[in-house]
N, C-alpha and C. Protein backbone atom coordinates (compact mmCIF):
# COMPACT_ATOMS: atom_id res chain seq x y z
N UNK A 1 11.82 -6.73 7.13
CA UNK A 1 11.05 -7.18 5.98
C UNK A 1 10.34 -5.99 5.36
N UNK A 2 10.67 -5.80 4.01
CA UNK A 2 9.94 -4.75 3.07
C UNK A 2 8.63 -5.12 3.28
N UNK A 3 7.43 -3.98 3.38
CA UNK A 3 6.21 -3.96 2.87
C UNK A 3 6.31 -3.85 1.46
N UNK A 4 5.36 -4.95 0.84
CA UNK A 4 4.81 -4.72 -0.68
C UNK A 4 3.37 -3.86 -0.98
N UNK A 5 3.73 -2.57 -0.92
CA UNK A 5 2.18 -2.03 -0.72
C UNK A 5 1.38 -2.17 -2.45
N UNK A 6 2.21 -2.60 -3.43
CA UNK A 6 1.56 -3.00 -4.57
C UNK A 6 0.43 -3.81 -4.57
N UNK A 7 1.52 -5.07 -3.68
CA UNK A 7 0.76 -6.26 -3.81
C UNK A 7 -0.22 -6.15 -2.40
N UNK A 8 -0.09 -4.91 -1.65
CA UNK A 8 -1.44 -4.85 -0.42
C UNK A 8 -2.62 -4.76 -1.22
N UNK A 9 -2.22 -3.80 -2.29
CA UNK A 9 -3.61 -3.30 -3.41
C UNK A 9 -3.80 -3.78 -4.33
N UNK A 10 -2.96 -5.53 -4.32
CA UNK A 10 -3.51 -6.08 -5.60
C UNK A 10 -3.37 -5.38 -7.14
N UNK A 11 -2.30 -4.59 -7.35
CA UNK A 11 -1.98 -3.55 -8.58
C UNK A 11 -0.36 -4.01 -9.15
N UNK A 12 -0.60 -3.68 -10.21
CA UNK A 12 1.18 -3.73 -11.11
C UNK A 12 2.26 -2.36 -10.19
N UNK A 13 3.21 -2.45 -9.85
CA UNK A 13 4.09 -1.19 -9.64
C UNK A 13 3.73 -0.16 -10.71
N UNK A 14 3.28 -0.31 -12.50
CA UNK A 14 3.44 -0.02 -12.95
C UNK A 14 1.79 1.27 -13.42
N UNK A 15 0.98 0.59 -12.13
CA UNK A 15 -0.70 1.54 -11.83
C UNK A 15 -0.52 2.76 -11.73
N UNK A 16 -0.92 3.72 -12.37
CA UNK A 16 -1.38 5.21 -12.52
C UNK A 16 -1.98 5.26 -11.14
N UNK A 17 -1.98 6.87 -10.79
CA UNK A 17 -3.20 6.95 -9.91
C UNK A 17 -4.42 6.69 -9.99
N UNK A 18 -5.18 6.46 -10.58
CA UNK A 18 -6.21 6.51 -10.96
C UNK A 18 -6.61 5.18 -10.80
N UNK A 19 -5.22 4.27 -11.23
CA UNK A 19 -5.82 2.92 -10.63
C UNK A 19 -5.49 2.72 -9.15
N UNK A 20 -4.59 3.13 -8.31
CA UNK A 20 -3.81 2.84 -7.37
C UNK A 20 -5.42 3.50 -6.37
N UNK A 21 -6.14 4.50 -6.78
CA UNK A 21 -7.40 4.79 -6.09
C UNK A 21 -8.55 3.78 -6.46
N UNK A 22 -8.69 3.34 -7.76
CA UNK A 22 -9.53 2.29 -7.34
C UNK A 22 -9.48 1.13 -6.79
N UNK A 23 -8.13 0.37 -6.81
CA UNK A 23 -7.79 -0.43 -5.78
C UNK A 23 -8.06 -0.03 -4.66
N UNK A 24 -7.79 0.93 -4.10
CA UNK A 24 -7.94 1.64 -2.35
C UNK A 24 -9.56 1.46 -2.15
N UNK A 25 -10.38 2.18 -3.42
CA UNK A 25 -11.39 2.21 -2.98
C UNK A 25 -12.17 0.80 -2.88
N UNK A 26 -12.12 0.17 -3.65
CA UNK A 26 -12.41 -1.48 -3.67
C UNK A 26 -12.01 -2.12 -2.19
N UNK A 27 -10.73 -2.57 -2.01
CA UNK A 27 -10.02 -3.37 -0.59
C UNK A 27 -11.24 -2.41 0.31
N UNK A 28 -10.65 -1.30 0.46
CA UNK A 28 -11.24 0.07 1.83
C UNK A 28 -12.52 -0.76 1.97
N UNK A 29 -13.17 -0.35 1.03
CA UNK A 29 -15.12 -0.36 1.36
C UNK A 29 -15.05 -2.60 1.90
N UNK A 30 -14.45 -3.36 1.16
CA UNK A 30 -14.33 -4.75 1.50
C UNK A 30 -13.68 -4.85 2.96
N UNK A 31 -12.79 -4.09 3.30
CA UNK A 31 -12.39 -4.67 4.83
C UNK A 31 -12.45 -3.54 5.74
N UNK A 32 -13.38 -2.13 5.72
CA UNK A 32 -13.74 -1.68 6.73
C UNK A 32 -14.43 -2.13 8.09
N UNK A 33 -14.06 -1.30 9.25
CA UNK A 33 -14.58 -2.00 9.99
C UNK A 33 -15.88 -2.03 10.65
N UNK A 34 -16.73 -0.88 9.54
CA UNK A 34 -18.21 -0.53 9.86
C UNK A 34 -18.69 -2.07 9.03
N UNK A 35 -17.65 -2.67 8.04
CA UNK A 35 -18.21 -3.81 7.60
C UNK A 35 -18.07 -5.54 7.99
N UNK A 36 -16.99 -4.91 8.91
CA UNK A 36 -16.59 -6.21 9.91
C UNK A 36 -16.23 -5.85 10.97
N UNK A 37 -17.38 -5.47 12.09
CA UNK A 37 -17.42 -5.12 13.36
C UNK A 37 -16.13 -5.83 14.22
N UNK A 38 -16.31 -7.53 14.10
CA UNK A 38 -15.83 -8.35 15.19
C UNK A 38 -14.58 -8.85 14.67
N UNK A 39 -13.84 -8.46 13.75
CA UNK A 39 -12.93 -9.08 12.86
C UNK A 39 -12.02 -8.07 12.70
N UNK A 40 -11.02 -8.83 13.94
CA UNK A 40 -9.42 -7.81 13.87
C UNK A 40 -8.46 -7.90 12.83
N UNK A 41 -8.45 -9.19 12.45
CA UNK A 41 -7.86 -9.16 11.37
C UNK A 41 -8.25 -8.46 9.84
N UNK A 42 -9.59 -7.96 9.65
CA UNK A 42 -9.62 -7.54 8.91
C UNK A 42 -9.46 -5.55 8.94
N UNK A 43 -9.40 -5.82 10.58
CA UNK A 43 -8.74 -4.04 10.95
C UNK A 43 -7.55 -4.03 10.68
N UNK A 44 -6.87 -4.93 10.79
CA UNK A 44 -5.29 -4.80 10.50
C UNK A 44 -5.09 -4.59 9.02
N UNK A 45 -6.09 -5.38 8.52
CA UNK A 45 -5.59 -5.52 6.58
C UNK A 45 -5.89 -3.69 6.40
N UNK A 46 -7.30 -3.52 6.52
CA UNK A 46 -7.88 -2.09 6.33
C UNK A 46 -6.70 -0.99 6.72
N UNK A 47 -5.74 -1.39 7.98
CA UNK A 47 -4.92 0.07 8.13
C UNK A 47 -3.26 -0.61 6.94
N UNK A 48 -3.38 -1.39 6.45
CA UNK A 48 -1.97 -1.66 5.57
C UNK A 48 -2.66 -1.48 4.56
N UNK A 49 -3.81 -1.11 3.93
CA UNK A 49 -4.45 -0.78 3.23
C UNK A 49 -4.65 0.95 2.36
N UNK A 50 -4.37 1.21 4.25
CA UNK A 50 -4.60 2.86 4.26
C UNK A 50 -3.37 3.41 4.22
N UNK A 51 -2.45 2.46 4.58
CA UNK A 51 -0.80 2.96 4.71
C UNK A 51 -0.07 2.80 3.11
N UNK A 52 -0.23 1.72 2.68
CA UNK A 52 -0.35 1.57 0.98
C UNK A 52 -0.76 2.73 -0.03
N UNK A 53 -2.28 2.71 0.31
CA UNK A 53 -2.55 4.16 -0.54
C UNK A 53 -2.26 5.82 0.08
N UNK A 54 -1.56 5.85 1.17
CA UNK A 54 -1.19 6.92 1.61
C UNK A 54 0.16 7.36 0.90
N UNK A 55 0.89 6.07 1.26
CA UNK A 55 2.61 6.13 0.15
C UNK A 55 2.18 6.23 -1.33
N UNK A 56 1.64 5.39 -1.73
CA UNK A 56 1.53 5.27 -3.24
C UNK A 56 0.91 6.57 -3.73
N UNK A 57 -0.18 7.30 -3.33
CA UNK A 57 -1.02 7.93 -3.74
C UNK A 57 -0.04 9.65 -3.61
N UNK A 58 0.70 9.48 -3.03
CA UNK A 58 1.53 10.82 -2.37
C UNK A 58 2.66 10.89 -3.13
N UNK A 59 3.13 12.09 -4.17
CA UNK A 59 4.27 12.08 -5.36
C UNK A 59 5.58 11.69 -4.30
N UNK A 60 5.31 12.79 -3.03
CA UNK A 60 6.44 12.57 -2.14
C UNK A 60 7.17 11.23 -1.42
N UNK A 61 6.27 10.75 -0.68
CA UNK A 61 6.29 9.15 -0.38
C UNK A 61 6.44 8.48 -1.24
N UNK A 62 6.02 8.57 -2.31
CA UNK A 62 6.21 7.52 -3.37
C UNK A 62 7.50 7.70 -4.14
N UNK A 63 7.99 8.81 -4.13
CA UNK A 63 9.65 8.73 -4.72
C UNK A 63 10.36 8.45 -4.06
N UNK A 64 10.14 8.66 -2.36
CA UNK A 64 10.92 8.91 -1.28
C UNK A 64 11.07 7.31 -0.67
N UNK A 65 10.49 6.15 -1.55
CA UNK A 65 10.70 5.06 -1.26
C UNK A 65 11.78 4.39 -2.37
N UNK A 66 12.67 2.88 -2.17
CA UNK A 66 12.88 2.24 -2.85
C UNK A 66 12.64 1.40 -3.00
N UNK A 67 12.79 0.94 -4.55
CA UNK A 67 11.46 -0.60 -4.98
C UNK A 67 12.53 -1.30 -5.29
N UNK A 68 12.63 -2.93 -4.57
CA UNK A 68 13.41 -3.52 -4.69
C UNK A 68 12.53 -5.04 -4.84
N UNK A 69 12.73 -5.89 -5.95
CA UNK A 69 12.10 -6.44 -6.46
C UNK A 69 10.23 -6.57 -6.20
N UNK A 70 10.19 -5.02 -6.44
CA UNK A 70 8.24 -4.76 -6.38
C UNK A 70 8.25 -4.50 -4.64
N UNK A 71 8.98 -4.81 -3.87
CA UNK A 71 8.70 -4.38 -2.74
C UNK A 71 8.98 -2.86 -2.26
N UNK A 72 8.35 -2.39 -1.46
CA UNK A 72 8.96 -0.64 -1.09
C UNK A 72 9.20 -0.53 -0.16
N UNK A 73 10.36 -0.05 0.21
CA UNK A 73 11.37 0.49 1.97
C UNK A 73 11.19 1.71 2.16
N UNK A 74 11.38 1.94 3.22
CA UNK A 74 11.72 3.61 3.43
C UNK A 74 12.79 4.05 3.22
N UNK A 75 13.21 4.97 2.74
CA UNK A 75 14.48 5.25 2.32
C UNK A 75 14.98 6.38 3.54
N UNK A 76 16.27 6.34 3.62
CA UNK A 76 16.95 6.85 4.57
C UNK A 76 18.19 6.10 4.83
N UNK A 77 17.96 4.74 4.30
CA UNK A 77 18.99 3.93 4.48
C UNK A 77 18.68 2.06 3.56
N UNK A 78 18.28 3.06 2.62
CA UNK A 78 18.09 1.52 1.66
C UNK A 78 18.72 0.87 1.37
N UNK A 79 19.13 -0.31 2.09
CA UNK A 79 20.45 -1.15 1.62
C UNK A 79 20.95 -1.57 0.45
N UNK A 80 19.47 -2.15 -0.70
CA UNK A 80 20.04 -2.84 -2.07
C UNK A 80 19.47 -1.27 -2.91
N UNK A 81 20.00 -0.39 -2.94
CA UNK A 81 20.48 0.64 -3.73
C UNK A 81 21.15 0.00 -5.13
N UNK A 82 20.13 0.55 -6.29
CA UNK A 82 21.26 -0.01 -7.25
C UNK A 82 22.32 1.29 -7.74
């Protein structure tokens, strides 16, 4: 199953950096875990959070993926290649 790291950050595929960082910074500061000590689930959202704006935010990762209906794979072996 593709990660949709768009839709992790709540953004269009079509977000600049500039937005793709204020999304990060918005979610980040909402589901850190200095802000929810006892709440694993919201550690889990916070690191697909951090993995999202790590790809997106990076020219490399972010070309080096393919977007297949808004979702992103790793490429190396992207099956629906158009």
């Amino acid at each position: 199953m593709a990660i949709d790291y768009y839709q992790i950050l709540q953004i269009s595929p079509s977000a600049d950096l500039a937005e793709i960082k204020s999304a990060y910074r918005r979610l980040a500061h909402q589901y850190h875990p200095d802000k929810n000590p006892d709440n694993k689930s919201a550690l889990a959202y916070f690191e697909l959070i951090k993995e999202a704006y790590e790809t997106l935010s990076t020219p490399g990762k972010k070309s080096n993926t393919c977007r297949t209906d808004g979702s992103v794979k790793p490429t190396g072996s992207c099956l629906n290649n158009r």
